[in-house]
Protein backbone atom coordinates (compact mmCIF):
# COMPACT_ATOMS: atom_id res chain seq x y z
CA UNK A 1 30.72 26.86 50.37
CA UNK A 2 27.92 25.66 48.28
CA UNK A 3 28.65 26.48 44.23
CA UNK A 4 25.83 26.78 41.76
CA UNK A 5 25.28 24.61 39.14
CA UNK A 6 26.00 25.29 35.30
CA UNK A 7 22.86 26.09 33.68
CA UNK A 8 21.05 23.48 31.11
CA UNK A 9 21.40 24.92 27.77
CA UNK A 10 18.27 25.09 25.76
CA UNK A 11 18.81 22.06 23.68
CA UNK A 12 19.05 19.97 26.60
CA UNK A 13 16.02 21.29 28.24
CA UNK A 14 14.40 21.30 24.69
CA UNK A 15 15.23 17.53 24.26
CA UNK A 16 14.05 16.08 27.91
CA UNK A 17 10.82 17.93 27.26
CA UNK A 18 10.59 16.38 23.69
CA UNK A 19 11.09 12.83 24.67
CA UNK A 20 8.65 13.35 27.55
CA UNK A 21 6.00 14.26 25.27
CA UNK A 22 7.12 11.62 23.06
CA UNK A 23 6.68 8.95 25.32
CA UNK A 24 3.55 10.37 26.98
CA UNK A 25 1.51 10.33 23.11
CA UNK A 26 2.97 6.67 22.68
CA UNK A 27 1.62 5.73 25.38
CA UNK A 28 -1.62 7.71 24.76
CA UNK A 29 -1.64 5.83 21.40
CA UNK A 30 -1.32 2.46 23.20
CA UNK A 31 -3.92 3.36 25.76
CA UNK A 32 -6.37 4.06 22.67
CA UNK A 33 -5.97 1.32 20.84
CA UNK A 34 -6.07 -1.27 23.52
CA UNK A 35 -9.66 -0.08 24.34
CA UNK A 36 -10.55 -0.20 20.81
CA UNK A 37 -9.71 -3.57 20.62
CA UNK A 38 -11.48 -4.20 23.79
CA UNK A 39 -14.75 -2.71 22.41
CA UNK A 40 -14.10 -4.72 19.73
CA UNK A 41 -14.37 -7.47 21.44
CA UNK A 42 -11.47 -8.86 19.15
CA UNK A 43 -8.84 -8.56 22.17
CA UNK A 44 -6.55 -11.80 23.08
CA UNK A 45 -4.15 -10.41 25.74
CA UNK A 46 -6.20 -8.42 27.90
CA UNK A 47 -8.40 -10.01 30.63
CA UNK A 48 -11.46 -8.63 31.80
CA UNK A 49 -14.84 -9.33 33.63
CA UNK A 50 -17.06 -9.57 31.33
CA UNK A 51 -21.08 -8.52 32.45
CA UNK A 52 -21.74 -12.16 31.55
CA UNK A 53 -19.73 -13.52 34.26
CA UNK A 54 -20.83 -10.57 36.92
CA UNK A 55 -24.20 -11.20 36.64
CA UNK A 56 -23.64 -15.24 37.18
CA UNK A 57 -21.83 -14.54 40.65
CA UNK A 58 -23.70 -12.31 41.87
């Protein structure tokens, strides 16, 4: 026969939902400043079309 599970205690299910919002602001934070620095124009690592090169193509 099929036997439940024990049940998460709080500070378990406290800590998973901590570290998920954790990670989800870091991420936020990275998100944020990488398009900061891409307004910026000041970026090194991240390629993009520029309108520039669009407009040359086309």
């Amino acid at each position: 026969m099929a036997v439940p599970k024990k049940k998460t205690s709080k500070a378990k299910r406290n800590q998973r939902k901590a570290h998920w919002k954790r990670t989800a602001a870091q991420q936020a934070q990275k998100a944020l400043s990488l398009g900061k620095s891409v307004l910026t124009g000041r970026s090194k690592g991240f390629v993009y079309p520029s309108k520039d090169e669009s407009d040359d193509e086309a």
